[in-house]
C-alpha atoms as a PDB file:
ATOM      1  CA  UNK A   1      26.335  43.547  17.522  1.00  0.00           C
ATOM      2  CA  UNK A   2      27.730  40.010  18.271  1.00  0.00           C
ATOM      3  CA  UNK A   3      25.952  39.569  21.275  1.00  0.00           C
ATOM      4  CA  UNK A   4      22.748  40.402  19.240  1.00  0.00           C
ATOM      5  CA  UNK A   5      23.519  38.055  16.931  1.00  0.00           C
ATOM      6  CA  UNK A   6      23.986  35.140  19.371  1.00  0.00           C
ATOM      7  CA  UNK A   7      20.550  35.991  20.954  1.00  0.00           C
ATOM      8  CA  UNK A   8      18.854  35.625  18.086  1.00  0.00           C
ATOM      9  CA  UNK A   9      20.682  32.528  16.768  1.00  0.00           C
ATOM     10  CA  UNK A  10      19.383  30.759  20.561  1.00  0.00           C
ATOM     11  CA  UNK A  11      15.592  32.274  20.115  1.00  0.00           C
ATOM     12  CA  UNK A  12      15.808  30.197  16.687  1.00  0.00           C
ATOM     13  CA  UNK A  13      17.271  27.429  17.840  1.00  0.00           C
ATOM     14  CA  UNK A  14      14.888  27.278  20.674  1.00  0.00           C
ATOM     15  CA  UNK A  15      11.530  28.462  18.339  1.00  0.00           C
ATOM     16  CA  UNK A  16      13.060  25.271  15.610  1.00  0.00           C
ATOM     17  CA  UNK A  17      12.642  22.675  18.746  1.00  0.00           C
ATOM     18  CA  UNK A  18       8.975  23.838  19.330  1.00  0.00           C
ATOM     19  CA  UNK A  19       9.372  24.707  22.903  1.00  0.00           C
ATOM     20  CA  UNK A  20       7.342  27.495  24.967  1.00  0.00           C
ATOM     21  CA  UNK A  21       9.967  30.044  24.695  1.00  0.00           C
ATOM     22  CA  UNK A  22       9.050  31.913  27.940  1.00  0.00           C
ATOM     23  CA  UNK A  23       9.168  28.198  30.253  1.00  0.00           C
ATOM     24  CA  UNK A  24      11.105  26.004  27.743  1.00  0.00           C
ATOM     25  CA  UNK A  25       8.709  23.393  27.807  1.00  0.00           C
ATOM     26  CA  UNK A  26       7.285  20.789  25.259  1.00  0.00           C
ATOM     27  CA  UNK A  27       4.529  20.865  25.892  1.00  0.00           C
ATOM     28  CA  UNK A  28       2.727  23.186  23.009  1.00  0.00           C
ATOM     29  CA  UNK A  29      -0.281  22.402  20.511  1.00  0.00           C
ATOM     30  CA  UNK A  30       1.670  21.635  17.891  1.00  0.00           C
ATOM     31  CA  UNK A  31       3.737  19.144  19.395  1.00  0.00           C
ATOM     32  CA  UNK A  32       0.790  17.231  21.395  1.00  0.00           C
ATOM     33  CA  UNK A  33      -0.862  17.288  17.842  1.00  0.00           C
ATOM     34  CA  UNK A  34       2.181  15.174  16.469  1.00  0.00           C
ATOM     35  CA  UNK A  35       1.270  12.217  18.797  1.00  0.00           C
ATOM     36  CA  UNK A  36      -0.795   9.835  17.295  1.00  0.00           C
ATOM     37  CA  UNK A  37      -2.322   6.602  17.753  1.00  0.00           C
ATOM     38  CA  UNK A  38       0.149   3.594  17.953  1.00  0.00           C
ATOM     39  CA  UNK A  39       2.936   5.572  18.658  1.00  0.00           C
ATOM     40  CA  UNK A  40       5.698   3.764  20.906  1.00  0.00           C
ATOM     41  CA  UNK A  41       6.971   5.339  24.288  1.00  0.00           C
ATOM     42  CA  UNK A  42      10.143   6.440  22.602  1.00  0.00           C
ATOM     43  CA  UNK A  43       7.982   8.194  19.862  1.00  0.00           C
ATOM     44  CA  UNK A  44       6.569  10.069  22.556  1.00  0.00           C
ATOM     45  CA  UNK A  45       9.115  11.254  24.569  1.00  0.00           C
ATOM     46  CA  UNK A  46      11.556  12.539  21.335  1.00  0.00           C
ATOM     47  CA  UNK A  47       8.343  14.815  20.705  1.00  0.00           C
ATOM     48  CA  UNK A  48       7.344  15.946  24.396  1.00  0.00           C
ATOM     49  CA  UNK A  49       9.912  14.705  26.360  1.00  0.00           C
ATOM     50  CA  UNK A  50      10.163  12.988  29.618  1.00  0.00           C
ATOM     51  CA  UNK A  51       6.589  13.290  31.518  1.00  0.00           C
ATOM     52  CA  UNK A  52       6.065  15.071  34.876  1.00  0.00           C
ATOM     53  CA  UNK A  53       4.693  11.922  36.380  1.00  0.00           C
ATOM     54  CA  UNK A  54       3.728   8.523  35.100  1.00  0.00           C
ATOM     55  CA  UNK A  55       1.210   5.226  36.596  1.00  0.00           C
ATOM     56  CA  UNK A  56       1.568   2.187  35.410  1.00  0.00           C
ATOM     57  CA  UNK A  57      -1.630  -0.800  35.952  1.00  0.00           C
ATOM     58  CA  UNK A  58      -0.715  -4.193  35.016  1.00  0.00           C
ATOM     59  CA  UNK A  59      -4.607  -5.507  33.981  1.00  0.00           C
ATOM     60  CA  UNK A  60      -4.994  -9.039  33.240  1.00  0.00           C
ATOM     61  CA  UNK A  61      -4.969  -8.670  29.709  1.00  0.00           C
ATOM     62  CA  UNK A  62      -2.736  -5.674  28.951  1.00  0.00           C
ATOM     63  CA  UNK A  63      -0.715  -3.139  30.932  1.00  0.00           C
ATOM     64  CA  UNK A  64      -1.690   0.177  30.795  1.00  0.00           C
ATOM     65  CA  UNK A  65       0.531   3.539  31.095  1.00  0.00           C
ATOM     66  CA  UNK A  66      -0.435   6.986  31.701  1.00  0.00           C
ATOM     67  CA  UNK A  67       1.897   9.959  31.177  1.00  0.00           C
ATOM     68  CA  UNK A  68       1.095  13.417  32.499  1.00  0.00           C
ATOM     69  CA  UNK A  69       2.897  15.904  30.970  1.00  0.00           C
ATOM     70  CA  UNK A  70       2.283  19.745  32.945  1.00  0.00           C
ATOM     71  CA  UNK A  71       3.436  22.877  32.312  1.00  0.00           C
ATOM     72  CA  UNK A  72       1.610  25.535  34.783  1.00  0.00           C
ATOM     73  CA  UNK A  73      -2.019  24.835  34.357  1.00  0.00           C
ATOM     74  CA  UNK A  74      -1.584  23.501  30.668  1.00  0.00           C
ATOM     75  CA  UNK A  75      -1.451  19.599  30.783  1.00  0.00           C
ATOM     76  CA  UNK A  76      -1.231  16.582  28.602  1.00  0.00           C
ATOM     77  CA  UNK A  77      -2.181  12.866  29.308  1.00  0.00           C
ATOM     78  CA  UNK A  78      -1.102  10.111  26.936  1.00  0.00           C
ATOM     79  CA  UNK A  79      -2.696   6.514  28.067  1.00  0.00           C
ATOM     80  CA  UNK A  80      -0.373   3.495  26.422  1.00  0.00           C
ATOM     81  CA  UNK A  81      -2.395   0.419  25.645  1.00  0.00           C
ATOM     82  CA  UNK A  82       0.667  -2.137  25.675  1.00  0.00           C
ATOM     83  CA  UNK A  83       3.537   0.618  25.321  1.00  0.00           C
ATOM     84  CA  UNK A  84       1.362   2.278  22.438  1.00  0.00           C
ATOM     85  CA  UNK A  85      -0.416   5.728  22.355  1.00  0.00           C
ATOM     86  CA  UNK A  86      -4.714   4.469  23.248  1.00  0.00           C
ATOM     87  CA  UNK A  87      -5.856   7.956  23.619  1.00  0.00           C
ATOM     88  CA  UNK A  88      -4.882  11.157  24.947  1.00  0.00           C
ATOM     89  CA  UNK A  89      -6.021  13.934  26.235  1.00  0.00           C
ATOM     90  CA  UNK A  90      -5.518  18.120  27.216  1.00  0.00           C
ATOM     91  CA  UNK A  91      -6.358  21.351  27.721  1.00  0.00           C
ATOM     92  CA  UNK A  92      -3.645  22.836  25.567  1.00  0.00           C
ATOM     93  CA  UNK A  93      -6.608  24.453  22.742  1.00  0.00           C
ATOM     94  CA  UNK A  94      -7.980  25.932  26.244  1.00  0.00           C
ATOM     95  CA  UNK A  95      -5.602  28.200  27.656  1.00  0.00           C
END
């Protein structure tokens, strides 16, 4: 009965931190639809976590930042205008 107890405390626990339960991932609707426009680097990370790769173009007038975020075939790109969320984009909706 204990041991049932702990497993469902962790599923909670995990569910509460909106993470893909089977992979443990982030990366989920609800938490890509949390990021908005403006939103600093640190924002972004708290919400999704590190990314799974990142490029980084210094332009003459700004530097821009693009985080990919993948978890399988679902993905997530976040483009930072100056270290703030531009735009973004996925096919999270999709799968």
């Amino acid at each position: 009965m204990k041991i049932i107890s702990v497993a469902l405390l962790a599923i909670l626990v995990l569910a509460a931190c909106n993470r893909n339960l089977l992979t443990g991932s982030k990366l989920t609707l609800d938490n890509y639809n949390q990021i908005t426009t403006g939103m600093s680097k640190a924002q972004v990370e708290k919400i999704l976590g590190p990314p799974t790769s990142m490029e980084t173009k210094d332009m003459l007038v700004f530097k821009k930042t693009i985080w990919r975020y993948e978890d399988g075939r679902k993905f997530a790109q976040i483009t930072f205008k100056n270290d703030e969320v531009d735009s973004k984009d996925a096919n999270l909706s999709r799968q």
